[in-house]
PDB file of N, CA and C in Angstrom:
ATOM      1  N   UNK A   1     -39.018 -65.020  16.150  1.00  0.00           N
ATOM      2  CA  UNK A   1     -39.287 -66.014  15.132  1.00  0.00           C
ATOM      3  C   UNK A   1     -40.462 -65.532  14.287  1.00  0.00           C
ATOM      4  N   UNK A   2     -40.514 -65.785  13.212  1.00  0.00           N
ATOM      5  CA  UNK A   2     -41.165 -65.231  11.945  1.00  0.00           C
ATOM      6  C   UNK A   2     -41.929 -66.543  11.537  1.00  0.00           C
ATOM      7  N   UNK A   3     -43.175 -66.932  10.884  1.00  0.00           N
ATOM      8  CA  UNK A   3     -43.651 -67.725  10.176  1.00  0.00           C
ATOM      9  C   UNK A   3     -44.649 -67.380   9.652  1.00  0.00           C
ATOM     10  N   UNK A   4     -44.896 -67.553   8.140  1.00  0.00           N
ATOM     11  CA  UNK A   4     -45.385 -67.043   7.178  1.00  0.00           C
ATOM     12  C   UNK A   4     -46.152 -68.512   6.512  1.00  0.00           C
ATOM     13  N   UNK A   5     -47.220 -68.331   6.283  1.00  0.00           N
ATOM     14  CA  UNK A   5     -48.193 -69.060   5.614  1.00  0.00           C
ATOM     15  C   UNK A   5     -48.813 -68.647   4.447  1.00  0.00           C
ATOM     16  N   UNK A   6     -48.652 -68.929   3.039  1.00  0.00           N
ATOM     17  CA  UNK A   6     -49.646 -67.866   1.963  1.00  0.00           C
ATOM     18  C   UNK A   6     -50.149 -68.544   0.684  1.00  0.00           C
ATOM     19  N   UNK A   7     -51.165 -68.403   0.260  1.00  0.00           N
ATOM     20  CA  UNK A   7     -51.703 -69.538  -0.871  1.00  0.00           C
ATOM     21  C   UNK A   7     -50.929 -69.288  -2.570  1.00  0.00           C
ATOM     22  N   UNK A   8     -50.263 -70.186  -2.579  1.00  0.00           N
ATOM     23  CA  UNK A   8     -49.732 -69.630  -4.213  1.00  0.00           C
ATOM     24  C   UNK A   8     -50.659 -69.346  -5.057  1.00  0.00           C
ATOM     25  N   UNK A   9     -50.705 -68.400  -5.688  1.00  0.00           N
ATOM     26  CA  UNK A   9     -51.452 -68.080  -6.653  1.00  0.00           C
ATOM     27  C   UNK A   9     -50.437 -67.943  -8.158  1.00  0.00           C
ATOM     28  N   UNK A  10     -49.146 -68.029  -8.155  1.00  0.00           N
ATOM     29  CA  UNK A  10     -48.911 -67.989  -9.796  1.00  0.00           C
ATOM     30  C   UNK A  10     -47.443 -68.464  -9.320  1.00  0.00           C
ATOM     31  N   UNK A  11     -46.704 -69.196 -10.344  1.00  0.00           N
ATOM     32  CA  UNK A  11     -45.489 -69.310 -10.540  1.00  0.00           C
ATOM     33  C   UNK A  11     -44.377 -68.896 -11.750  1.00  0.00           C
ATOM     34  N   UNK A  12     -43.669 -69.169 -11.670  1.00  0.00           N
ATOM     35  CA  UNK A  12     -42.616 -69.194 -13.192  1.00  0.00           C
ATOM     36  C   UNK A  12     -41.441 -69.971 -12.779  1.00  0.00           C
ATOM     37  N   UNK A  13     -41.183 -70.480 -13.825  1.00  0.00           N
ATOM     38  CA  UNK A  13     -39.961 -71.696 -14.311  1.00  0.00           C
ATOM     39  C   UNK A  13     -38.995 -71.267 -14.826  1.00  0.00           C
ATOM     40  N   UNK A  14     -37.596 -70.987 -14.431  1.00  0.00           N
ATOM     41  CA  UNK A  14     -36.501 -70.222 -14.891  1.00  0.00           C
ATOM     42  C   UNK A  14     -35.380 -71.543 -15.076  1.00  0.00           C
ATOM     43  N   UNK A  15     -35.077 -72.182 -16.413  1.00  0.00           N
ATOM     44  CA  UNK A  15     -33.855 -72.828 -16.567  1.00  0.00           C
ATOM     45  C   UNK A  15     -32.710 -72.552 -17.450  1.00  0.00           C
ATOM     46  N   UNK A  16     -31.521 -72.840 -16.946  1.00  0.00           N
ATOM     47  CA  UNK A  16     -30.441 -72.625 -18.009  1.00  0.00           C
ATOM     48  C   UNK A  16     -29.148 -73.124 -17.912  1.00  0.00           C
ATOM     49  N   UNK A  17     -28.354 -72.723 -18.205  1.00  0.00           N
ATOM     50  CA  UNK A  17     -26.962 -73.850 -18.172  1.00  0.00           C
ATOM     51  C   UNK A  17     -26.557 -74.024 -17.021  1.00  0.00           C
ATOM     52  N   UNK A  18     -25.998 -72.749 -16.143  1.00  0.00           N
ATOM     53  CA  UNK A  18     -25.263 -72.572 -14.982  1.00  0.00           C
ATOM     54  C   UNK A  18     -25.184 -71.238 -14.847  1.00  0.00           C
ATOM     55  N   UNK A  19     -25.518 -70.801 -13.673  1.00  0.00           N
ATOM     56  CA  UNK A  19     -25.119 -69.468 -13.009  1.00  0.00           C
ATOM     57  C   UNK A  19     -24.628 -69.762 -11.494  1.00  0.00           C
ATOM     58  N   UNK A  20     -23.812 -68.743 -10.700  1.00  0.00           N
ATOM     59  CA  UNK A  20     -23.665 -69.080  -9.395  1.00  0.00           C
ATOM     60  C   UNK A  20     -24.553 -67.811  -8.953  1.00  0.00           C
ATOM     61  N   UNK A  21     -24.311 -67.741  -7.357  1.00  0.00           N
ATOM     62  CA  UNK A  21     -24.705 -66.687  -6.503  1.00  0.00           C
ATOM     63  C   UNK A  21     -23.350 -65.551  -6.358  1.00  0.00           C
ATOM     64  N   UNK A  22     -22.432 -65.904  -6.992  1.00  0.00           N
ATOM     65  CA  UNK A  22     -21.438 -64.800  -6.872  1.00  0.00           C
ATOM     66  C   UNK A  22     -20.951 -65.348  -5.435  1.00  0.00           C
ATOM     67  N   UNK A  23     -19.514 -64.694  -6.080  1.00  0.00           N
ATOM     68  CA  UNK A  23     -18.391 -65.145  -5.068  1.00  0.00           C
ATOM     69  C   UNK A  23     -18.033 -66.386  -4.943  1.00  0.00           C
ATOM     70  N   UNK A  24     -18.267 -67.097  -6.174  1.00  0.00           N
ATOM     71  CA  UNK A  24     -18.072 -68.480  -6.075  1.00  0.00           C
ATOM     72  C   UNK A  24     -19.370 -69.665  -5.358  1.00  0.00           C
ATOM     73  N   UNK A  25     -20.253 -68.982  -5.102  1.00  0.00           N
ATOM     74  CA  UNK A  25     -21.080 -69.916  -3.795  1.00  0.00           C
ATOM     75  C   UNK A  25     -21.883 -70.665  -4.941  1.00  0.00           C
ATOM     76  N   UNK A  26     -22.662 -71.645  -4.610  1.00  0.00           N
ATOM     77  CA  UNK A  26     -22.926 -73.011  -5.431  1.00  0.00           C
ATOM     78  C   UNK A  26     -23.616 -72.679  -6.535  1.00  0.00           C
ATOM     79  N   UNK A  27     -23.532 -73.531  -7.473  1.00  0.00           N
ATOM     80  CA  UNK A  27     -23.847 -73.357  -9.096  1.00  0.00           C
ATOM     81  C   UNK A  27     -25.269 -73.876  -9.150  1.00  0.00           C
ATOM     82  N   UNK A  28     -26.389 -72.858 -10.183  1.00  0.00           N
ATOM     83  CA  UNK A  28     -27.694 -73.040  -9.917  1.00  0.00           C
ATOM     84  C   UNK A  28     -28.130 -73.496 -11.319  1.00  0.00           C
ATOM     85  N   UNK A  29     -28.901 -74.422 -12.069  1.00  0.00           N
ATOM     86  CA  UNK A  29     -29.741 -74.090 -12.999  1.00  0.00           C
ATOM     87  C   UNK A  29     -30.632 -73.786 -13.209  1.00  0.00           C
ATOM     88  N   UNK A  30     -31.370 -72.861 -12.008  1.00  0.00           N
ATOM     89  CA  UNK A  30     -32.534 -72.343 -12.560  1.00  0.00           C
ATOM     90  C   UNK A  30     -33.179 -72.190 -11.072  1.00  0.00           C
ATOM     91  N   UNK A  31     -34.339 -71.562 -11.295  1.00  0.00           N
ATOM     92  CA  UNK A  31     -35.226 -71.375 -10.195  1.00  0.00           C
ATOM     93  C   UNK A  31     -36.788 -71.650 -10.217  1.00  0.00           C
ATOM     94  N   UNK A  32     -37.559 -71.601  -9.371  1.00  0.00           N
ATOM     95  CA  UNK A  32     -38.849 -71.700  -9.768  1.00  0.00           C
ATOM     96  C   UNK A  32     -39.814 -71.014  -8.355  1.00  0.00           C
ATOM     97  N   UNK A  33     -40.079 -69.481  -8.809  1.00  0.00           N
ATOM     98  CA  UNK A  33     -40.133 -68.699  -7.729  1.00  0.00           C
ATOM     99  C   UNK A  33     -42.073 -69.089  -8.019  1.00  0.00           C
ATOM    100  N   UNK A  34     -42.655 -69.099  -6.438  1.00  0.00           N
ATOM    101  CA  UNK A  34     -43.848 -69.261  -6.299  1.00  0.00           C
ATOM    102  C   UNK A  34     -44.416 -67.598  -5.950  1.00  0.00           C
ATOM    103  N   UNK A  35     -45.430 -67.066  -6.344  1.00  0.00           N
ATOM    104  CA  UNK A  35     -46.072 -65.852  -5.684  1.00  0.00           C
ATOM    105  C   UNK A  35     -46.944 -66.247  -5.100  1.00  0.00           C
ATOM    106  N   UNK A  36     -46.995 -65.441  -4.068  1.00  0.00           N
ATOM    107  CA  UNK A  36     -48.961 -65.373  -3.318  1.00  0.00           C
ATOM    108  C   UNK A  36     -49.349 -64.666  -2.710  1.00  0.00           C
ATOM    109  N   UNK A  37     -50.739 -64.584  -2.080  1.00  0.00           N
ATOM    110  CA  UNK A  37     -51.075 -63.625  -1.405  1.00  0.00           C
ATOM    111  C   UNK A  37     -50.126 -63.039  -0.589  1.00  0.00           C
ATOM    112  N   UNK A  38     -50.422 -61.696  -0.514  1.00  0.00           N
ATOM    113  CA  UNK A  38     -49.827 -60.623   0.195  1.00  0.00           C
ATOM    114  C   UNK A  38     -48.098 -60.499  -0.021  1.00  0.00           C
ATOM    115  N   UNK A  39     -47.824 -60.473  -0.946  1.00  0.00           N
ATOM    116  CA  UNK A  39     -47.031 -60.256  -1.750  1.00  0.00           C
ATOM    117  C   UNK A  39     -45.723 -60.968  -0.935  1.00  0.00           C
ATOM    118  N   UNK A  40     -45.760 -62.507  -0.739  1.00  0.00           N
ATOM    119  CA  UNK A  40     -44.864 -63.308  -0.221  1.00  0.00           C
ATOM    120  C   UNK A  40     -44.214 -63.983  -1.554  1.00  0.00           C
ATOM    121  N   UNK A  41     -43.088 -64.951  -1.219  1.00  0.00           N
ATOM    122  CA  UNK A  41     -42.196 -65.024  -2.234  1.00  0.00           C
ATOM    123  C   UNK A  41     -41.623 -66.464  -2.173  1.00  0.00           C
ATOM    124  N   UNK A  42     -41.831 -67.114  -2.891  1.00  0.00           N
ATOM    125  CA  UNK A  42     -40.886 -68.634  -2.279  1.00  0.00           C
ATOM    126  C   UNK A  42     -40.396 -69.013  -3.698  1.00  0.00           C
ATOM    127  N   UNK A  43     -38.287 -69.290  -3.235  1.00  0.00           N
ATOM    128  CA  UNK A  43     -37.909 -69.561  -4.274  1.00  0.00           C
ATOM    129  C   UNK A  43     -37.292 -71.002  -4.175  1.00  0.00           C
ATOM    130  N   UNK A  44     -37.395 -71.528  -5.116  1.00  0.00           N
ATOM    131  CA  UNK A  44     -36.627 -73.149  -5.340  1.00  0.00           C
ATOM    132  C   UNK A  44     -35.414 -73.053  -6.208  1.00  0.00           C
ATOM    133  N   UNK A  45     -34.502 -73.074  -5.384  1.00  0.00           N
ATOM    134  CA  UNK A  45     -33.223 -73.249  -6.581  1.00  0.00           C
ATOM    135  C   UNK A  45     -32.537 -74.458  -6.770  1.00  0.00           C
ATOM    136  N   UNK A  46     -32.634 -74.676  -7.955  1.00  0.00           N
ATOM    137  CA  UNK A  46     -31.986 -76.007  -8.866  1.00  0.00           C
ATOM    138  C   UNK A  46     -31.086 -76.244  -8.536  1.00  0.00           C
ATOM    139  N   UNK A  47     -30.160 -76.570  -7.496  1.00  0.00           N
ATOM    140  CA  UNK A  47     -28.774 -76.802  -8.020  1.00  0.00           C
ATOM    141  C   UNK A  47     -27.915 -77.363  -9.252  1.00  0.00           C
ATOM    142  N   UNK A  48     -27.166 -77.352  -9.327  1.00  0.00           N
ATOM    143  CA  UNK A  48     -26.653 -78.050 -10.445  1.00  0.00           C
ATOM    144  C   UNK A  48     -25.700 -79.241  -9.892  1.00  0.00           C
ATOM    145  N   UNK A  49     -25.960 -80.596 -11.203  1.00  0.00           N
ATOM    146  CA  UNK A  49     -25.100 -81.381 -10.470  1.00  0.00           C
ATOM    147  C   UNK A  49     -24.032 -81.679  -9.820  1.00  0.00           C
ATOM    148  N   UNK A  50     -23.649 -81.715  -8.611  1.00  0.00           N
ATOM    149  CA  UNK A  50     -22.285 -81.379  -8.144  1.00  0.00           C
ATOM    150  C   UNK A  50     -22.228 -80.911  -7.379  1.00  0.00           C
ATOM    151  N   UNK A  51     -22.893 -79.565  -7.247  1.00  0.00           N
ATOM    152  CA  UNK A  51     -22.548 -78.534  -6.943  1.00  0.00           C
ATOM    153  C   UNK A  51     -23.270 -78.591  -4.997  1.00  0.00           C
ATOM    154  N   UNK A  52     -22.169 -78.047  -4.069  1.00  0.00           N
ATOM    155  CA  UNK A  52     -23.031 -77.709  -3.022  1.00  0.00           C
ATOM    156  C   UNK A  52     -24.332 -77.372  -2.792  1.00  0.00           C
ATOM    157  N   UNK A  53     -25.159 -77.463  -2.408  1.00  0.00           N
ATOM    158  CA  UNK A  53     -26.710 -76.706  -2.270  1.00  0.00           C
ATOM    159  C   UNK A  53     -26.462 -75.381  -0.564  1.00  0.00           C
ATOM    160  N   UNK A  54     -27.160 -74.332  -1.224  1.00  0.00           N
ATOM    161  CA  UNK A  54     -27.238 -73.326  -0.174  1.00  0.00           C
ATOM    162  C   UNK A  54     -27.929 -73.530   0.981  1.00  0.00           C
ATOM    163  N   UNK A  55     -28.242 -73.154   2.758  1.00  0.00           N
ATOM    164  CA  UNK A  55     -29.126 -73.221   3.045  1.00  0.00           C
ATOM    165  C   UNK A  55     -30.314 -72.339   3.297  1.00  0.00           C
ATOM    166  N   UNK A  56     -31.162 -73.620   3.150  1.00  0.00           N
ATOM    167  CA  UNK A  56     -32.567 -72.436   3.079  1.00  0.00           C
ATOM    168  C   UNK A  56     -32.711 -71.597   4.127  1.00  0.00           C
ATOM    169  N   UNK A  57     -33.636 -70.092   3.718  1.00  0.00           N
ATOM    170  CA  UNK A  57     -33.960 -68.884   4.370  1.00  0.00           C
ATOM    171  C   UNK A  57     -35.253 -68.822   4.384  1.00  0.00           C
ATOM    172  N   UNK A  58     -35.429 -67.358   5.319  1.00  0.00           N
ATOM    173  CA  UNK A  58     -36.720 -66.760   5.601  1.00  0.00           C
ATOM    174  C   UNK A  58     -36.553 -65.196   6.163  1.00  0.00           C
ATOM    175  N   UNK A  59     -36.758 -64.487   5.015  1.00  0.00           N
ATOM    176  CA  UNK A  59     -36.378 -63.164   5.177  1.00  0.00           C
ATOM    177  C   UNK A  59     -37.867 -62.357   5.769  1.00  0.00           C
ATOM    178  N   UNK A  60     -37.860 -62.385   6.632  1.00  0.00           N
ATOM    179  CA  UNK A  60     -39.597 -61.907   6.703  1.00  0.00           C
ATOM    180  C   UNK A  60     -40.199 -61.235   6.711  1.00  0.00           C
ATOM    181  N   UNK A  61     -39.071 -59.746   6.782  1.00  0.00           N
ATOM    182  CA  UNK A  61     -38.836 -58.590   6.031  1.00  0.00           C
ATOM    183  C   UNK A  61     -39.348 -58.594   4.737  1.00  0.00           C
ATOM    184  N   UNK A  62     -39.040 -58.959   3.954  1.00  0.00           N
ATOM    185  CA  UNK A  62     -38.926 -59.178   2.199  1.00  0.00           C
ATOM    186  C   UNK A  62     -40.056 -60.096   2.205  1.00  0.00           C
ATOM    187  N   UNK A  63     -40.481 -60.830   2.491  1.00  0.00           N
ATOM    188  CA  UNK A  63     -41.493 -61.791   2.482  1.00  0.00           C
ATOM    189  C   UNK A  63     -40.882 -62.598   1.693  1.00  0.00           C
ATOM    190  N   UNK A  64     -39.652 -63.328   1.631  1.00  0.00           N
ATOM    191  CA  UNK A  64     -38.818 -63.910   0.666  1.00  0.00           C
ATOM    192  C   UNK A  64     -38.500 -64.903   1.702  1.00  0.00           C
ATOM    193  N   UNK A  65     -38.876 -66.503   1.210  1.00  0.00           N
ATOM    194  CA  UNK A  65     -38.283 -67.859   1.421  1.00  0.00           C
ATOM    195  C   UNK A  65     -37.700 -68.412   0.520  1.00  0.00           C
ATOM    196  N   UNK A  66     -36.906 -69.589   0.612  1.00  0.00           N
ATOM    197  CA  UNK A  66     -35.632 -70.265  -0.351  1.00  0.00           C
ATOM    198  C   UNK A  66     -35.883 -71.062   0.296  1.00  0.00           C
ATOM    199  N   UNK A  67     -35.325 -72.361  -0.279  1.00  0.00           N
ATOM    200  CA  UNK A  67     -35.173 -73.773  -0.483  1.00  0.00           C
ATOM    201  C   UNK A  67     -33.962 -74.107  -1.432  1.00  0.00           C
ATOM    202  N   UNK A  68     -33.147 -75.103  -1.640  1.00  0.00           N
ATOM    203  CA  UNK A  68     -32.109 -75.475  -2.570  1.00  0.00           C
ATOM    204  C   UNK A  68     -32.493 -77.180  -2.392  1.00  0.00           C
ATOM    205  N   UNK A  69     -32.865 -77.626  -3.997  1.00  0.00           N
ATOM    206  CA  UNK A  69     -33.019 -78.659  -4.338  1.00  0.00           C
ATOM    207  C   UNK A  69     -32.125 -79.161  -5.742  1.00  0.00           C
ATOM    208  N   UNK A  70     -31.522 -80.322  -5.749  1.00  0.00           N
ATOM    209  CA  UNK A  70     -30.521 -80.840  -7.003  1.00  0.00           C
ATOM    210  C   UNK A  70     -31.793 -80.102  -8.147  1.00  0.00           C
ATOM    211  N   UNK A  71     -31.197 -80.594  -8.867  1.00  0.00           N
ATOM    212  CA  UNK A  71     -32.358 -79.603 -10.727  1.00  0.00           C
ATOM    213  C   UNK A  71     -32.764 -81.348 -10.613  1.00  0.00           C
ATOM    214  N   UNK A  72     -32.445 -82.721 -10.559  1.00  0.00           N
ATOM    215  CA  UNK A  72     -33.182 -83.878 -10.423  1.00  0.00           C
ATOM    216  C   UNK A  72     -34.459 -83.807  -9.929  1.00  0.00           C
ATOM    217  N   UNK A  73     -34.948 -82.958  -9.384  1.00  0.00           N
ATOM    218  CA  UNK A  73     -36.109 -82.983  -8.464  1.00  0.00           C
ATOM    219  C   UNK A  73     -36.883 -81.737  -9.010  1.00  0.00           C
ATOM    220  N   UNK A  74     -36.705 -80.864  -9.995  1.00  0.00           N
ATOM    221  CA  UNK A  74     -37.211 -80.049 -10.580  1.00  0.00           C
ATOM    222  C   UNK A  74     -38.573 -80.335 -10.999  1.00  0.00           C
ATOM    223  N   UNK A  75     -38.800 -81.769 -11.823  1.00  0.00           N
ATOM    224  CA  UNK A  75     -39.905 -81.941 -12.316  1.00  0.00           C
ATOM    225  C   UNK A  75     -41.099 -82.697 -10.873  1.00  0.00           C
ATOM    226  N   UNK A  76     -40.865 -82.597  -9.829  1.00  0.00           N
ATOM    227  CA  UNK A  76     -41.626 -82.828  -8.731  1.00  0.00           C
ATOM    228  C   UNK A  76     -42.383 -81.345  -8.180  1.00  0.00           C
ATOM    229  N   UNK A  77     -41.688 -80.293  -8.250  1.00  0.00           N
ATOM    230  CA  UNK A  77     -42.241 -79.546  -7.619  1.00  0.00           C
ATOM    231  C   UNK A  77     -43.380 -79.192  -9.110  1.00  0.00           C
ATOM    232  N   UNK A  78     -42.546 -78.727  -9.897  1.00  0.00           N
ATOM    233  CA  UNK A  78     -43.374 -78.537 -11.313  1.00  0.00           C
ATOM    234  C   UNK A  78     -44.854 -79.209 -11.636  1.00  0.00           C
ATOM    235  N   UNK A  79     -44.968 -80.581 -11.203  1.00  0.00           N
ATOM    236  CA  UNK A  79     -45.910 -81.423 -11.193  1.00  0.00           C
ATOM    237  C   UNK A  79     -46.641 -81.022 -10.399  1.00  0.00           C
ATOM    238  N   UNK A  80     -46.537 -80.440  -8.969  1.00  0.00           N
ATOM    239  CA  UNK A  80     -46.970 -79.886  -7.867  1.00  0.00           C
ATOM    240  C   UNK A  80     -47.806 -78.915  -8.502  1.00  0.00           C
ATOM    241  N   UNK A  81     -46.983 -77.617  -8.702  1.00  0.00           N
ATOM    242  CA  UNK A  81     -47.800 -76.435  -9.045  1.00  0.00           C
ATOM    243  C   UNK A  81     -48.328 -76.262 -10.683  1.00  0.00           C
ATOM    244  N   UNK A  82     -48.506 -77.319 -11.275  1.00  0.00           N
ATOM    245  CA  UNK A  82     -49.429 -77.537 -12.532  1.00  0.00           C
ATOM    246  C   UNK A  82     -50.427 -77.929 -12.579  1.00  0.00           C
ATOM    247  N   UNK A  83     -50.671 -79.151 -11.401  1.00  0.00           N
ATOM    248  CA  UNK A  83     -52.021 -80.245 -10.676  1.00  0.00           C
ATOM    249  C   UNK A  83     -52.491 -80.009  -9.756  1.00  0.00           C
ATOM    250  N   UNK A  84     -52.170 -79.250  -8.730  1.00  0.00           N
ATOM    251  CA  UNK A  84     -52.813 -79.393  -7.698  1.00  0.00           C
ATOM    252  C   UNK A  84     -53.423 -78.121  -7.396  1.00  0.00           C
ATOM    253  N   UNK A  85     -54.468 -77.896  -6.546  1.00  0.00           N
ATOM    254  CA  UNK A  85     -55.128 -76.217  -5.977  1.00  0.00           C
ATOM    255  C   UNK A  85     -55.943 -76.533  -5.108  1.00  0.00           C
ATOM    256  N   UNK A  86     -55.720 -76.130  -4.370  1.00  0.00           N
ATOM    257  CA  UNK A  86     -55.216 -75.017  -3.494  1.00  0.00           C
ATOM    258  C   UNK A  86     -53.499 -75.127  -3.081  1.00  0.00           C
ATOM    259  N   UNK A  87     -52.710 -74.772  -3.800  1.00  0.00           N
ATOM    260  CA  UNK A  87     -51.251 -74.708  -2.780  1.00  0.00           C
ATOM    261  C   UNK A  87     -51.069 -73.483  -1.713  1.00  0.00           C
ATOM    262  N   UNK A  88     -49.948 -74.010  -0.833  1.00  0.00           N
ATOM    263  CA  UNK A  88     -49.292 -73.117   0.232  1.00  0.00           C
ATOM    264  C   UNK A  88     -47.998 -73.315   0.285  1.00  0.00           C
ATOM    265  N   UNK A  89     -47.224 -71.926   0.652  1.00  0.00           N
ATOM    266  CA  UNK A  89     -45.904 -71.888   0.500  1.00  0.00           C
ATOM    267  C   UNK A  89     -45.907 -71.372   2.959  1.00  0.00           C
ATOM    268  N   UNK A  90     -44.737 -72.325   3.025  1.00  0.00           N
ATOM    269  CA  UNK A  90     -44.522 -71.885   4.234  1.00  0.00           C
ATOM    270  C   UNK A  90     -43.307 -71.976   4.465  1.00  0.00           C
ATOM    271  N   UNK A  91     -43.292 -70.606   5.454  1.00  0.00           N
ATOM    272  CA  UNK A  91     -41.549 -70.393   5.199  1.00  0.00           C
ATOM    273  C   UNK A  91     -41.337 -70.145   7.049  1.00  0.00           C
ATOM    274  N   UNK A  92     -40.184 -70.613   7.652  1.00  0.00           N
ATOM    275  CA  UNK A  92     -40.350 -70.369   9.281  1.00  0.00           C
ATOM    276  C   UNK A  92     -38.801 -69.813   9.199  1.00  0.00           C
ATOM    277  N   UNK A  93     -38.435 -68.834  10.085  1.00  0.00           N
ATOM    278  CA  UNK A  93     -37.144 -67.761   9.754  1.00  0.00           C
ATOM    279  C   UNK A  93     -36.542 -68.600  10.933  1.00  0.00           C
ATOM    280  N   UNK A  94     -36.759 -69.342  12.051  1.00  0.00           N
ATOM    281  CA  UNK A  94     -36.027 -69.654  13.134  1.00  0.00           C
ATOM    282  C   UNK A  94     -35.910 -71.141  12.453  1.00  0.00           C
ATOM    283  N   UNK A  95     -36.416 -71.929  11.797  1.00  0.00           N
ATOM    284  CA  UNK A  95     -36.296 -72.721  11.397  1.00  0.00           C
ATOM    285  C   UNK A  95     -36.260 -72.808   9.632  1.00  0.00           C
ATOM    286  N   UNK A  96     -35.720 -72.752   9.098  1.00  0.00           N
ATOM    287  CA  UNK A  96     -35.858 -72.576   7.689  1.00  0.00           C
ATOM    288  C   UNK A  96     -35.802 -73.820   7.093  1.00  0.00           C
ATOM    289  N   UNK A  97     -35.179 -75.009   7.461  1.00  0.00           N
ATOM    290  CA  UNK A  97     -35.059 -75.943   7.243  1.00  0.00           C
ATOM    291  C   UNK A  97     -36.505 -76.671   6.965  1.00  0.00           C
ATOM    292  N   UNK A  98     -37.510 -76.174   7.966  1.00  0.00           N
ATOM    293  CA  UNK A  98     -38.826 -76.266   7.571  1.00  0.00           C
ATOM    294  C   UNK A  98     -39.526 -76.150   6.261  1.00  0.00           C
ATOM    295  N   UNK A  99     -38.936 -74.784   5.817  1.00  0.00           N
ATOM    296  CA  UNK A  99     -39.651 -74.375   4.371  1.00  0.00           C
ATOM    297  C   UNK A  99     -39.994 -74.954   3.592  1.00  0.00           C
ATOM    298  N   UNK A 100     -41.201 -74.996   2.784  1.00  0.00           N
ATOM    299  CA  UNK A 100     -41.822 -76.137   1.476  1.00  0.00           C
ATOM    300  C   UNK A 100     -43.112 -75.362   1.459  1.00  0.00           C
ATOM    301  N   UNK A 101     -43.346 -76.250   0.607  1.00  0.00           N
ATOM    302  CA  UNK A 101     -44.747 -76.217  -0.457  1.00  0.00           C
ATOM    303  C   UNK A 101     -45.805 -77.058  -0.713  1.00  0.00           C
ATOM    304  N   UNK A 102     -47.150 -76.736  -0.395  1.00  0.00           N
ATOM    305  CA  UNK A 102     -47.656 -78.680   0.356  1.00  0.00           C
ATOM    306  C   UNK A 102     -49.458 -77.968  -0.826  1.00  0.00           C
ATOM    307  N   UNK A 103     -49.964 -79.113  -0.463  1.00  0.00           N
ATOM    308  CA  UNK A 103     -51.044 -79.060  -0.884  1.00  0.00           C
ATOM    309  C   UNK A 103     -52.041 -78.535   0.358  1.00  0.00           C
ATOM    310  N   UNK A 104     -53.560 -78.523   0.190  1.00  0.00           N
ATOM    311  CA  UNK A 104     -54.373 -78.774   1.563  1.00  0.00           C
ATOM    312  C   UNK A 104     -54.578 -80.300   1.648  1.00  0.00           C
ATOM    313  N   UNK A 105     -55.714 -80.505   2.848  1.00  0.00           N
ATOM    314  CA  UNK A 105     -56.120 -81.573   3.017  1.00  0.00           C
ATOM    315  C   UNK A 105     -57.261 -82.130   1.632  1.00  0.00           C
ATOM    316  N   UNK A 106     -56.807 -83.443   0.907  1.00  0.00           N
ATOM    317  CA  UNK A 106     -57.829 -83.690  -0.506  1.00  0.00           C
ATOM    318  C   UNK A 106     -58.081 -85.014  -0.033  1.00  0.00           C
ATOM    319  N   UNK A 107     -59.617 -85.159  -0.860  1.00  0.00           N
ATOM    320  CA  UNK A 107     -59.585 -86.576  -1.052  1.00  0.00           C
ATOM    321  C   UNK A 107     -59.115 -87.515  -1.560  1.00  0.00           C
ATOM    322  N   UNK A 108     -58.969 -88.786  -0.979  1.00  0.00           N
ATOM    323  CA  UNK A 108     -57.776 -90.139  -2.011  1.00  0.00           C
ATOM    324  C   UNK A 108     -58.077 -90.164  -3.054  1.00  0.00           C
ATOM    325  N   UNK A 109     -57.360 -90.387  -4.001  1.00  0.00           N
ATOM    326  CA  UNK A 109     -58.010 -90.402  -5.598  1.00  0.00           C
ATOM    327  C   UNK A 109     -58.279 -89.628  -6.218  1.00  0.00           C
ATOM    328  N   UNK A 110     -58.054 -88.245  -6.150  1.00  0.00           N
ATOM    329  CA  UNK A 110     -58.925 -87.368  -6.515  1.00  0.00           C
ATOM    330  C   UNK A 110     -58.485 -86.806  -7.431  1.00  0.00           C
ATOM    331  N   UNK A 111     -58.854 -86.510  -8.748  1.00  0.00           N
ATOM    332  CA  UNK A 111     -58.879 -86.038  -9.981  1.00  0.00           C
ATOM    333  C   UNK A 111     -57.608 -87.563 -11.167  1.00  0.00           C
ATOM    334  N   UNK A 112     -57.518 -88.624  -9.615  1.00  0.00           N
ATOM    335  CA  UNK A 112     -56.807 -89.512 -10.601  1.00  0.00           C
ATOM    336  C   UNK A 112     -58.054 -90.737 -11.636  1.00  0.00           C
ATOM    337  N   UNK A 113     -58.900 -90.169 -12.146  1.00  0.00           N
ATOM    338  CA  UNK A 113     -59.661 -90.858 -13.162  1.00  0.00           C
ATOM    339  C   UNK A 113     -59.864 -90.755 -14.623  1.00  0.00           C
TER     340      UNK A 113
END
């Protein structure tokens, strides 16, 4: 079992009509891959409406985690990594189902004034 812990330090926002994964497997609009230390990798893929969602990985080799979320929920993570700092991406290979993206521990209220 593999588990990987790493502080995001930069993202990018990839949207567009529809693409699949090839071979037919579920239809994506977009992604929103997190970087961070030590050259780890966490990707969020959009699904598109309808469409099956993949399940999430943890390549730990590659330092590459996945997640599959509807594109409805796009502007949650987005909100995430625009407002908040310190983030962490954690990815667990025996459990992948685990995988996400969290804040640290903050104070209540904080920067809501």
């Amino acid at each position: 079992m593999a588990i990987a812990t790493a502080e995001i330090e930069k993202y990018l926002v990839q949207v567009g009509y529809e693409s699949t994964g090839g071979a037919g497997g579920p239809k994506s609009r977009g992604v929103i891959a997190c970087y961070g230390r030590g050259g780890y990798t966490f990707l969020i893929y959009l699904a598109a409406p309808g469409s099956a969602t993949a399940p999430p990985v943890y390549n730990a080799s590659r330092k590459i985690g996945s997640i599959n979320v509807p594109v409805d929920e796009m502007s949650h993570y987005v909100d995430i990594l625009r407002n908040e700092k310190p983030l962490y991406m954690y990815m667990n290979s025996e459990k992948p189902q685990w995988n996400h993206i969290r804040t640290s521990k903050e104070p209540v209220g904080e920067g809501d004034q």
